[in-house]
ModelCIF file with pLDDT and N, C-alpha, C, O atoms, coordinates in Angstrom:
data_MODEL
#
_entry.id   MODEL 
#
_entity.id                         1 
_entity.type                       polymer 
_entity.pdbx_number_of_molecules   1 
#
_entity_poly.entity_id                      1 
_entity_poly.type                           'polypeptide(L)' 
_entity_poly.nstd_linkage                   no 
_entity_poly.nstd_monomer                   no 
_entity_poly.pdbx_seq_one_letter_code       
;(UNK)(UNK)(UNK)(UNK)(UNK)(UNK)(UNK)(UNK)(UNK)(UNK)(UNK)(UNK)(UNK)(UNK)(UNK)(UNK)
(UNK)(UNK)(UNK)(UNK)(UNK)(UNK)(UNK)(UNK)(UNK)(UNK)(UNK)(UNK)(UNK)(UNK)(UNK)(UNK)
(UNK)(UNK)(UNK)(UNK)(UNK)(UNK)(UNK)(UNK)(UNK)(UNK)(UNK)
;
_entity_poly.pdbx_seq_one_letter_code_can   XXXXXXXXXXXXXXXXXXXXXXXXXXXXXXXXXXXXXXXXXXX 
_entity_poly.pdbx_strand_id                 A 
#
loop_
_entity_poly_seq.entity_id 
_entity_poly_seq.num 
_entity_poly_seq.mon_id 
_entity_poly_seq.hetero 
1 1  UNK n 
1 2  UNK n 
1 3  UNK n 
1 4  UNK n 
1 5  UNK n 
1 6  UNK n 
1 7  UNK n 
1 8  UNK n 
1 9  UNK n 
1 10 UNK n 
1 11 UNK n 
1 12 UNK n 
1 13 UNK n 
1 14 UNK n 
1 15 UNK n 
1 16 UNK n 
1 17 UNK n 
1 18 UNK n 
1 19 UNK n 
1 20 UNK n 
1 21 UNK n 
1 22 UNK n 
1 23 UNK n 
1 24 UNK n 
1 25 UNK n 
1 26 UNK n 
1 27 UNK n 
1 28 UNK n 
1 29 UNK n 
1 30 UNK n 
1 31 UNK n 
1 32 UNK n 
1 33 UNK n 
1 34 UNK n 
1 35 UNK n 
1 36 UNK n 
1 37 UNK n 
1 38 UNK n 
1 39 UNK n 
1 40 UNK n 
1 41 UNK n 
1 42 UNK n 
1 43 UNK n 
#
_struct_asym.id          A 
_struct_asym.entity_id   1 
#
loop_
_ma_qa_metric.id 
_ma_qa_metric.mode 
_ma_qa_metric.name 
_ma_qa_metric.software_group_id 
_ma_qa_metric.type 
1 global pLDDT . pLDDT 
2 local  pLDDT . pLDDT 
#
_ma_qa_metric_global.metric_id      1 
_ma_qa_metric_global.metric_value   94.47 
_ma_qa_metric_global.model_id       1 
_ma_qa_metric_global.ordinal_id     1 
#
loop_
_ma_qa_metric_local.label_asym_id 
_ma_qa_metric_local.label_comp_id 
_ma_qa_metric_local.label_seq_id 
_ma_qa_metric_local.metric_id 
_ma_qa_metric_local.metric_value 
_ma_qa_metric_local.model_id 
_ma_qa_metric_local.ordinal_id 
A UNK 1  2 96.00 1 1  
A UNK 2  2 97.00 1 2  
A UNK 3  2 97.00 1 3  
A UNK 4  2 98.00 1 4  
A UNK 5  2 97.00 1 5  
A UNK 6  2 97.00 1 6  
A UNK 7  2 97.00 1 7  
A UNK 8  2 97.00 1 8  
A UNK 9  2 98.00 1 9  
A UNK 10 2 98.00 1 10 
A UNK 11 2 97.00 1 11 
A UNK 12 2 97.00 1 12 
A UNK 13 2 98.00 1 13 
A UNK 14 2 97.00 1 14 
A UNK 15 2 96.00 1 15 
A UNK 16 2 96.00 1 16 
A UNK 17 2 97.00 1 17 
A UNK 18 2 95.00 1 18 
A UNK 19 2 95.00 1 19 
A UNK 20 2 96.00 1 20 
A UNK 21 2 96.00 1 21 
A UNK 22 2 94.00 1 22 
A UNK 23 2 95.00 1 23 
A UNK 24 2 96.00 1 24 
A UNK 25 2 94.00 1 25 
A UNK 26 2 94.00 1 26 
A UNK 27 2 95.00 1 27 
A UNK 28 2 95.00 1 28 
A UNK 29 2 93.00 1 29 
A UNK 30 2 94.00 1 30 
A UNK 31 2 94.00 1 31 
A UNK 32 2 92.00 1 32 
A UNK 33 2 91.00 1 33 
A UNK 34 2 92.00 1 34 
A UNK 35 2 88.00 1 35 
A UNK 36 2 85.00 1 36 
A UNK 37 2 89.00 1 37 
A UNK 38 2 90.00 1 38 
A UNK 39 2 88.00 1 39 
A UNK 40 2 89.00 1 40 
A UNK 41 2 92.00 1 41 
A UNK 42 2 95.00 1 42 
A UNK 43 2 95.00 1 43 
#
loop_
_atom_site.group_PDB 
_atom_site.id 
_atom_site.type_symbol 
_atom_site.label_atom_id 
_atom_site.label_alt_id 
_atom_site.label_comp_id 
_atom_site.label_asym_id 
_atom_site.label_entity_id 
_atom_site.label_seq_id 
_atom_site.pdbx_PDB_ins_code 
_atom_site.Cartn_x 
_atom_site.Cartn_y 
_atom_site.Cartn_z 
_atom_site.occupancy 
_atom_site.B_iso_or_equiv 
_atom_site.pdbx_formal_charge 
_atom_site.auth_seq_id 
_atom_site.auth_comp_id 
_atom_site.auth_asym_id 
_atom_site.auth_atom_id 
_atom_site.pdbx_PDB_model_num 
ATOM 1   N N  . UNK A 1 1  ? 0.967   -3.990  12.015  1.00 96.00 ? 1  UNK A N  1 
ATOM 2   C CA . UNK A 1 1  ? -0.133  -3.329  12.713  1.00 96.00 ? 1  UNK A CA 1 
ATOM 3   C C  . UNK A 1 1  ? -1.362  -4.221  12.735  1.00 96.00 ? 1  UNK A C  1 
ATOM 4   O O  . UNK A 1 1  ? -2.184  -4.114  13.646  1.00 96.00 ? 1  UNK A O  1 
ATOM 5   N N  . UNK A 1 2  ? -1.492  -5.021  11.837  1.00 97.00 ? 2  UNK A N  1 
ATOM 6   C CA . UNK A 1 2  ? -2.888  -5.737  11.426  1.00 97.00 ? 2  UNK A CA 1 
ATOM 7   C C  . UNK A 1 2  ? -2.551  -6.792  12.895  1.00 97.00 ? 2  UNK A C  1 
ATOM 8   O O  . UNK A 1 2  ? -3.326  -6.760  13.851  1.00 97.00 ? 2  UNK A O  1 
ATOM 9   N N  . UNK A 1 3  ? -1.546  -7.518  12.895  1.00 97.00 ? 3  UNK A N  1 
ATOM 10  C CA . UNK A 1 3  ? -1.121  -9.008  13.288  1.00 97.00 ? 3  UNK A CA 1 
ATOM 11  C C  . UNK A 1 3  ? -1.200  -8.222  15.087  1.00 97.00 ? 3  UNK A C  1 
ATOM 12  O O  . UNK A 1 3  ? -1.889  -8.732  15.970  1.00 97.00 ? 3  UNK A O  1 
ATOM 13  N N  . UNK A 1 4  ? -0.431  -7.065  15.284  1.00 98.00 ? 4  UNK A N  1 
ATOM 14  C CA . UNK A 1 4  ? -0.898  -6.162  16.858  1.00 98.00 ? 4  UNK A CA 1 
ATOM 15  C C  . UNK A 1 4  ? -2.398  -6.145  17.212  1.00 98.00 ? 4  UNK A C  1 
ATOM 16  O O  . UNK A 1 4  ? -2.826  -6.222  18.364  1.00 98.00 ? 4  UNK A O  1 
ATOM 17  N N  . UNK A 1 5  ? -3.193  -6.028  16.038  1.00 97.00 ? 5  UNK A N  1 
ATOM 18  C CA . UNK A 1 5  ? -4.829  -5.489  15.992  1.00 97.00 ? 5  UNK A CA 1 
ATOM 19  C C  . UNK A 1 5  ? -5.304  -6.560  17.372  1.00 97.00 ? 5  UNK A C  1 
ATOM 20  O O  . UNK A 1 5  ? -5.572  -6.624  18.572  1.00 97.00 ? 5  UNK A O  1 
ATOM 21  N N  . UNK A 1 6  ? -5.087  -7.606  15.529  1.00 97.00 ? 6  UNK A N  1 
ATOM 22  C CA . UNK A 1 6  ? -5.906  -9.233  16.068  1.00 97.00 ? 6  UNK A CA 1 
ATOM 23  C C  . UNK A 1 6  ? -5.576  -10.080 17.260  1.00 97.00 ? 6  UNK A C  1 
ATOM 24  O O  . UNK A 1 6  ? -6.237  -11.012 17.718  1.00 97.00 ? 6  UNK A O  1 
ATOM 25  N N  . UNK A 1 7  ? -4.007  -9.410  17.837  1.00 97.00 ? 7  UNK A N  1 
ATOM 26  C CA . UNK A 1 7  ? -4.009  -9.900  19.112  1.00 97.00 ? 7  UNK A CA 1 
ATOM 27  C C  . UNK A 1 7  ? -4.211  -8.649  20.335  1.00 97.00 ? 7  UNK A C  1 
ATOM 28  O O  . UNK A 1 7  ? -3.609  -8.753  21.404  1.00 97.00 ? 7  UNK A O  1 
ATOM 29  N N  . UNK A 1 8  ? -4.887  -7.776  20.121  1.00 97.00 ? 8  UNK A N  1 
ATOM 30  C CA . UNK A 1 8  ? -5.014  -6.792  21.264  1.00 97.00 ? 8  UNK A CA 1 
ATOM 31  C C  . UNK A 1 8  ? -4.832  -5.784  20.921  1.00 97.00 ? 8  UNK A C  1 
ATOM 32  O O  . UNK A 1 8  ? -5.810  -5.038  20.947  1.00 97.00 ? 8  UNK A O  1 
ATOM 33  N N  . UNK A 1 9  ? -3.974  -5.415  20.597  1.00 98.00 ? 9  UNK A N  1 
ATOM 34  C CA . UNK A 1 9  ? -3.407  -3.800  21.078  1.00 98.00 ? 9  UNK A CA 1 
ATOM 35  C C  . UNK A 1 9  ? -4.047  -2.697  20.569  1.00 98.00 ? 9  UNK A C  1 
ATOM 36  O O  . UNK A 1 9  ? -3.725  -2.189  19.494  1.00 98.00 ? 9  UNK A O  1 
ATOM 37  N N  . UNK A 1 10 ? -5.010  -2.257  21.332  1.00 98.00 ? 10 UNK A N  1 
ATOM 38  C CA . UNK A 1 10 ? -5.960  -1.286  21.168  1.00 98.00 ? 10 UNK A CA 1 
ATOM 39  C C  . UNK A 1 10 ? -5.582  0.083   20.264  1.00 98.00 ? 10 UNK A C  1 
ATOM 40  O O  . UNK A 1 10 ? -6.358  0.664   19.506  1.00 98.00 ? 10 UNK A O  1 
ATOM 41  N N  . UNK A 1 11 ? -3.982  0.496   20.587  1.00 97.00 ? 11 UNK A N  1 
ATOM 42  C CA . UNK A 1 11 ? -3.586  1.498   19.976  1.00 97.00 ? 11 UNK A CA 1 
ATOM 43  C C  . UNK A 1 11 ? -3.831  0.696   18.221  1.00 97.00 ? 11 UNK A C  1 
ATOM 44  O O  . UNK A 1 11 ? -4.781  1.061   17.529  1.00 97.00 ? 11 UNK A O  1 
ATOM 45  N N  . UNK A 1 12 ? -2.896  -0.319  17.750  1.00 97.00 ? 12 UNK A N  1 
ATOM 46  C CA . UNK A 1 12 ? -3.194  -0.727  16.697  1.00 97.00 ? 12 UNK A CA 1 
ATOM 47  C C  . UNK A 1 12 ? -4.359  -1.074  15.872  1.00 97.00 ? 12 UNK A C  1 
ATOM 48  O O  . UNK A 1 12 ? -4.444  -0.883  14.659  1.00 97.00 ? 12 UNK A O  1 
ATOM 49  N N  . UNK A 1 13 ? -5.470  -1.733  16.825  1.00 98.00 ? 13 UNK A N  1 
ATOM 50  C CA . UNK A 1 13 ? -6.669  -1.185  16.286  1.00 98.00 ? 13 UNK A CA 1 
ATOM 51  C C  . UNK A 1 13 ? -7.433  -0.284  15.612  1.00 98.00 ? 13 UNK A C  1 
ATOM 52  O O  . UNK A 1 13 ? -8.159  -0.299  14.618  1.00 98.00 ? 13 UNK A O  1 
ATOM 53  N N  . UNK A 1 14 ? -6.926  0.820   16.748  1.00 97.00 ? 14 UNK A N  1 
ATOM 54  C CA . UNK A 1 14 ? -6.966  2.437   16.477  1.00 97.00 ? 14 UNK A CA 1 
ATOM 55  C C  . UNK A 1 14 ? -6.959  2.857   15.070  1.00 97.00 ? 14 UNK A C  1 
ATOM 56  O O  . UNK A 1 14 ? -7.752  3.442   14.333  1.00 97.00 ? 14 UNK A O  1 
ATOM 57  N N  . UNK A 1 15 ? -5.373  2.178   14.918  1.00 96.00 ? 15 UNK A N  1 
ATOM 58  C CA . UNK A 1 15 ? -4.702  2.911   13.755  1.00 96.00 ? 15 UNK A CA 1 
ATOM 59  C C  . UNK A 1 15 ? -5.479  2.385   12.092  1.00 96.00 ? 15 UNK A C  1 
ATOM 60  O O  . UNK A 1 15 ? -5.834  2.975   11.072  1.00 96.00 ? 15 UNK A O  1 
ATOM 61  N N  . UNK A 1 16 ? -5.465  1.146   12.515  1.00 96.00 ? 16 UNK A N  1 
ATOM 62  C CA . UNK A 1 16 ? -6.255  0.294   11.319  1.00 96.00 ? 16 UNK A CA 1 
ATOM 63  C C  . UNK A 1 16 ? -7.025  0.530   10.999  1.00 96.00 ? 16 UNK A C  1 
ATOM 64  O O  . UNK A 1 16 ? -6.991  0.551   9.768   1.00 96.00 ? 16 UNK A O  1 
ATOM 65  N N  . UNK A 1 17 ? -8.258  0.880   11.537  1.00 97.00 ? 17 UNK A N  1 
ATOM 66  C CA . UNK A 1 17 ? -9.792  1.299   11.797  1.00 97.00 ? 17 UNK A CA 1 
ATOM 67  C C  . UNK A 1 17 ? -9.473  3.087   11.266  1.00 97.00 ? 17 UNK A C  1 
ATOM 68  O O  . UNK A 1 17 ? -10.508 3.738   11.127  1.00 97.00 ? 17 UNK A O  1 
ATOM 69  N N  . UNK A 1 18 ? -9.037  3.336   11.174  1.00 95.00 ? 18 UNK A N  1 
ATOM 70  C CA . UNK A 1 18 ? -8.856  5.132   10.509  1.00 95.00 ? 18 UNK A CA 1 
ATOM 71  C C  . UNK A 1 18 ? -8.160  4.646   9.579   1.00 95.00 ? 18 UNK A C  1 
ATOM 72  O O  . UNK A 1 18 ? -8.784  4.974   8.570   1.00 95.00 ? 18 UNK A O  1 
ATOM 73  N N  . UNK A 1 19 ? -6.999  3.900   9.165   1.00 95.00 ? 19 UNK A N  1 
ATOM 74  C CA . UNK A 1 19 ? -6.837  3.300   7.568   1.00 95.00 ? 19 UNK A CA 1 
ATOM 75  C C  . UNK A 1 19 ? -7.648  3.459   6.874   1.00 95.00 ? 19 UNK A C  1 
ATOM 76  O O  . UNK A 1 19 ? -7.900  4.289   6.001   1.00 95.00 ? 19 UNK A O  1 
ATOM 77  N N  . UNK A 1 20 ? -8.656  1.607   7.736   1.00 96.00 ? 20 UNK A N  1 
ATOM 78  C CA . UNK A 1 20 ? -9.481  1.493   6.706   1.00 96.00 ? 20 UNK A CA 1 
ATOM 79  C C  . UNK A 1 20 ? -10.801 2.548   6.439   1.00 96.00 ? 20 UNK A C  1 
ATOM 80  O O  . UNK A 1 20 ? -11.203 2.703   5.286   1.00 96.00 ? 20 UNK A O  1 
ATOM 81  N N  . UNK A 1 21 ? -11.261 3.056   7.251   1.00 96.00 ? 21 UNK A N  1 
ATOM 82  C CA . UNK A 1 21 ? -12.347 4.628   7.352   1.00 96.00 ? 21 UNK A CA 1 
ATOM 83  C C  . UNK A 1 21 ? -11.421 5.333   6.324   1.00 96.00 ? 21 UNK A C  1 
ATOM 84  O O  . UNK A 1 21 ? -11.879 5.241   5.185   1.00 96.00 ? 21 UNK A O  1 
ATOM 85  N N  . UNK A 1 22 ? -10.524 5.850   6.384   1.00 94.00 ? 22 UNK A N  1 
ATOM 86  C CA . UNK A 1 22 ? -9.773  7.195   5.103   1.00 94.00 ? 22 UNK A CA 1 
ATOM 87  C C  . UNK A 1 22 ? -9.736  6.294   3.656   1.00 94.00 ? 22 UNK A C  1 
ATOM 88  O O  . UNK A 1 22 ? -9.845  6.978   2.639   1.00 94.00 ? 22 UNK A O  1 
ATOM 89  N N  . UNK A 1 23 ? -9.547  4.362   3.412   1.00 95.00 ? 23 UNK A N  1 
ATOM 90  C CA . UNK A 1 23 ? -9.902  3.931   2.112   1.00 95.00 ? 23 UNK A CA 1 
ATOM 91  C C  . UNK A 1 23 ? -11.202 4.418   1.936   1.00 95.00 ? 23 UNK A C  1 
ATOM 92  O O  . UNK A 1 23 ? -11.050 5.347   1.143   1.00 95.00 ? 23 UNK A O  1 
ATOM 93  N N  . UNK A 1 24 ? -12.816 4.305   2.309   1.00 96.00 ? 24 UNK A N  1 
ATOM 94  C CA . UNK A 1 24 ? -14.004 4.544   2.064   1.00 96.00 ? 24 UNK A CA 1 
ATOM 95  C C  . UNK A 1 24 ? -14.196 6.028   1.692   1.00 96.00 ? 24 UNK A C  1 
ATOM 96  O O  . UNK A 1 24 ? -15.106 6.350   0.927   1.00 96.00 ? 24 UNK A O  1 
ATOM 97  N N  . UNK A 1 25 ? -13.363 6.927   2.215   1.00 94.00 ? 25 UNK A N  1 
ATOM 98  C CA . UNK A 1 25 ? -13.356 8.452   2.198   1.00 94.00 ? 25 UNK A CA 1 
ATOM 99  C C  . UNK A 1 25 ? -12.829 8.698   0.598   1.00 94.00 ? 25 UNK A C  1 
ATOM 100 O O  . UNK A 1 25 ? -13.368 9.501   -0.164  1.00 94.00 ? 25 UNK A O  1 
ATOM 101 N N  . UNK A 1 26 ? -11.771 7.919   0.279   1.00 94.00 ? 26 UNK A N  1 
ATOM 102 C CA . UNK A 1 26 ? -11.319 7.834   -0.558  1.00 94.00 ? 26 UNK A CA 1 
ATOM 103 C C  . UNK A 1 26 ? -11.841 7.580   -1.783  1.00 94.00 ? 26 UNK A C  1 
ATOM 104 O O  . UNK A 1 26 ? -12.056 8.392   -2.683  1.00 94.00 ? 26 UNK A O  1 
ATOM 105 N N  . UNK A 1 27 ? -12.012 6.548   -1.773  1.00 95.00 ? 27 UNK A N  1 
ATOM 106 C CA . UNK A 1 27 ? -13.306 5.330   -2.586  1.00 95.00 ? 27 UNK A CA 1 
ATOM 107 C C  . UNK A 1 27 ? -13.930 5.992   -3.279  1.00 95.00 ? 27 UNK A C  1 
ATOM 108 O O  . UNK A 1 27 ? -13.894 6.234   -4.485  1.00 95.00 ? 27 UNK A O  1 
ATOM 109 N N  . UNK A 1 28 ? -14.766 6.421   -2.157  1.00 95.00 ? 28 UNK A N  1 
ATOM 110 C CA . UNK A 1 28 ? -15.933 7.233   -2.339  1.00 95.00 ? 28 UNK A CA 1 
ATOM 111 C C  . UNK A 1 28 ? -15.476 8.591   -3.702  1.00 95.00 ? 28 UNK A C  1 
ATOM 112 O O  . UNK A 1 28 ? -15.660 8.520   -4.917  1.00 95.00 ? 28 UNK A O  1 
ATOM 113 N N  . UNK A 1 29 ? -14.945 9.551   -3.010  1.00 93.00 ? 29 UNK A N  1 
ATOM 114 C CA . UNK A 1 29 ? -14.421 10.268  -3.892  1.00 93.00 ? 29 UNK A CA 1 
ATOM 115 C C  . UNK A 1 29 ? -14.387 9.892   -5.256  1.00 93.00 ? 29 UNK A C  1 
ATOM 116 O O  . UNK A 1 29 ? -15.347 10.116  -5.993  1.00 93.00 ? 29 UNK A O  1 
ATOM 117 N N  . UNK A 1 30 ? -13.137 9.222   -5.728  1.00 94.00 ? 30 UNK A N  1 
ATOM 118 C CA . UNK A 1 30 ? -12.999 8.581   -6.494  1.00 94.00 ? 30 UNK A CA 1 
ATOM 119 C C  . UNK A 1 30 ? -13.460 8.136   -7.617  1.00 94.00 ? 30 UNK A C  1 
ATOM 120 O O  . UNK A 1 30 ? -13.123 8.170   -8.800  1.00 94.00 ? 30 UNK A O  1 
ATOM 121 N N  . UNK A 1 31 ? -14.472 7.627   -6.871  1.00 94.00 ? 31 UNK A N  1 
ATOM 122 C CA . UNK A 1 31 ? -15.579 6.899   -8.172  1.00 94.00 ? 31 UNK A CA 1 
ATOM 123 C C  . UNK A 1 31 ? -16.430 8.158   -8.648  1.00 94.00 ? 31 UNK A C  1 
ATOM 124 O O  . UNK A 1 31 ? -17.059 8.143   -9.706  1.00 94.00 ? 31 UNK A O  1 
ATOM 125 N N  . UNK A 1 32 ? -16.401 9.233   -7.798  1.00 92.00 ? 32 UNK A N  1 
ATOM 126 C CA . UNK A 1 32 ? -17.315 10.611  -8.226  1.00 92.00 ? 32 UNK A CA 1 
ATOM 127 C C  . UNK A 1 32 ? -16.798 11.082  -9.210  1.00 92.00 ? 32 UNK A C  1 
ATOM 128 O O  . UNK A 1 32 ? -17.447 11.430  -10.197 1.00 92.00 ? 32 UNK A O  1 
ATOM 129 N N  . UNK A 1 33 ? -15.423 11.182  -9.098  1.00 91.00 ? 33 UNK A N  1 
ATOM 130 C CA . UNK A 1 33 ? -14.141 12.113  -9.927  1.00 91.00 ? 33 UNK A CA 1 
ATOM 131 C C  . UNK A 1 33 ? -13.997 11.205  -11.506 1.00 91.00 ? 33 UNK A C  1 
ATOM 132 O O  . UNK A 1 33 ? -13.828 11.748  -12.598 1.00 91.00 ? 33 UNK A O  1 
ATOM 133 N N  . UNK A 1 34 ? -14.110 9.807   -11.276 1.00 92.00 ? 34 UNK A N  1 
ATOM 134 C CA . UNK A 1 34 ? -13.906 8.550   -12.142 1.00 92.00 ? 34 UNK A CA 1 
ATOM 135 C C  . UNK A 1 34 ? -15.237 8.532   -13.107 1.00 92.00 ? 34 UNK A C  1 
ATOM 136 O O  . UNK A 1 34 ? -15.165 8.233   -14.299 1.00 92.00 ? 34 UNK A O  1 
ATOM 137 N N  . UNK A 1 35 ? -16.461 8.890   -12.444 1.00 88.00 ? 35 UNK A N  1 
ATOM 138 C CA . UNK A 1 35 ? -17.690 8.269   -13.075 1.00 88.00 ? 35 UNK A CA 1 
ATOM 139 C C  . UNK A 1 35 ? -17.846 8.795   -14.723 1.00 88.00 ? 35 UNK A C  1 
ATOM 140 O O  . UNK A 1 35 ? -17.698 8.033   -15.678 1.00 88.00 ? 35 UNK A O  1 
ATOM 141 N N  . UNK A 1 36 ? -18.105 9.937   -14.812 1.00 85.00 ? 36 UNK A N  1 
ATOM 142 C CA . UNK A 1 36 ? -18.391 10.820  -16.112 1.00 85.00 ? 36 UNK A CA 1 
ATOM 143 C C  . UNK A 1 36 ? -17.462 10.394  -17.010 1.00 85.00 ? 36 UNK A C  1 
ATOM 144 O O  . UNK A 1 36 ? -17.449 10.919  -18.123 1.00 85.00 ? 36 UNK A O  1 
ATOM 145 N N  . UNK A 1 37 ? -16.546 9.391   -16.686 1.00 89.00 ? 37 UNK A N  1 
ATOM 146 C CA . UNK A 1 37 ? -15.230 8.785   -17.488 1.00 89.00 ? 37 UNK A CA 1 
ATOM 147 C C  . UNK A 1 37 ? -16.021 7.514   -18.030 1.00 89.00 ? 37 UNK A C  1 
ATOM 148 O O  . UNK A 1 37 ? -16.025 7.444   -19.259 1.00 89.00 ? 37 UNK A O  1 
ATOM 149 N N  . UNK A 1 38 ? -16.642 6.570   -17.408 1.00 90.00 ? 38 UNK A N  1 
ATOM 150 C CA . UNK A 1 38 ? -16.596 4.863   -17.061 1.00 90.00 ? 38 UNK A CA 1 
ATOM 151 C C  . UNK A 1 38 ? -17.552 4.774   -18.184 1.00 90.00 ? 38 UNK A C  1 
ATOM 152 O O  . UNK A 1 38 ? -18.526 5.471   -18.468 1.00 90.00 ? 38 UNK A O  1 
ATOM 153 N N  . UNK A 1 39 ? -17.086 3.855   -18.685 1.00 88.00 ? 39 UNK A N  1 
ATOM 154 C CA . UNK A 1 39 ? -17.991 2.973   -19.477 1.00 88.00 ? 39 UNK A CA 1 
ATOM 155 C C  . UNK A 1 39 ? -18.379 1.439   -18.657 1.00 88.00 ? 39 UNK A C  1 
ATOM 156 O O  . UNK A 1 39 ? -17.811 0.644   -17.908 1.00 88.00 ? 39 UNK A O  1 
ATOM 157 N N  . UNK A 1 40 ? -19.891 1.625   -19.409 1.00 89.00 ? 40 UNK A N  1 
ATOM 158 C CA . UNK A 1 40 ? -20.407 0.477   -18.831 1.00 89.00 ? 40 UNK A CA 1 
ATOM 159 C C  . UNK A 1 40 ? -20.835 0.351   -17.313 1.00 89.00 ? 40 UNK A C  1 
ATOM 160 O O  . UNK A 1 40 ? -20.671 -0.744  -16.774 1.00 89.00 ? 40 UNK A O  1 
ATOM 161 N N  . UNK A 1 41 ? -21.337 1.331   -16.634 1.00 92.00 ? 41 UNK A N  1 
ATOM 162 C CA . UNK A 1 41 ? -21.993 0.980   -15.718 1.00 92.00 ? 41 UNK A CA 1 
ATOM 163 C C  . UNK A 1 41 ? -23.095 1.183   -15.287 1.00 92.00 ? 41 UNK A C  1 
ATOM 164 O O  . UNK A 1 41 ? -23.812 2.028   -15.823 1.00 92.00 ? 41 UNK A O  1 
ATOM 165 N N  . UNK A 1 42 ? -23.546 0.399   -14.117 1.00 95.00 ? 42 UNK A N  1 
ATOM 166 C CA . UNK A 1 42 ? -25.347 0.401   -14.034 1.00 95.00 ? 42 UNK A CA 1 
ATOM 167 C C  . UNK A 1 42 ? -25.562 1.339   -14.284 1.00 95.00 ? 42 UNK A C  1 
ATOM 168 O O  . UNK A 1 42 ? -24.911 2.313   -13.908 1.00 95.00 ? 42 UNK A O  1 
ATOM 169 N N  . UNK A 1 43 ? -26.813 1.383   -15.196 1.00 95.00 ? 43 UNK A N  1 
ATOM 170 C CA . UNK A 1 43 ? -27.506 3.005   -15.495 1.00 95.00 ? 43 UNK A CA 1 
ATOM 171 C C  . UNK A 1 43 ? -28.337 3.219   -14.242 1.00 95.00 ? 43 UNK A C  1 
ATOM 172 O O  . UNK A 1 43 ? -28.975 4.261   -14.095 1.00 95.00 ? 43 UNK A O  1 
#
């Protein structure tokens, strides 16, 4: 899908670009659910 992106194919673009948007959705979360756990980070 990546190697479709970088040569055109708009649908594959598509798809990549909402991948990578749902990792940040994710991420995000994550580190909320993770934090009250972590040692050592910026205060």
């Amino acid at each position: 899908t990546a190697k479709a992106a970088v040569n055109g194919d708009k649908a594959a673009q598509e798809k990549l670009a909402e991948y990578n948007r749902g990792d940040i959705i994710a991420s995000e979360a994550l580190f909320d659910r993770l934090r009250p756990y972590a040692k050592g980070l910026p205060h």
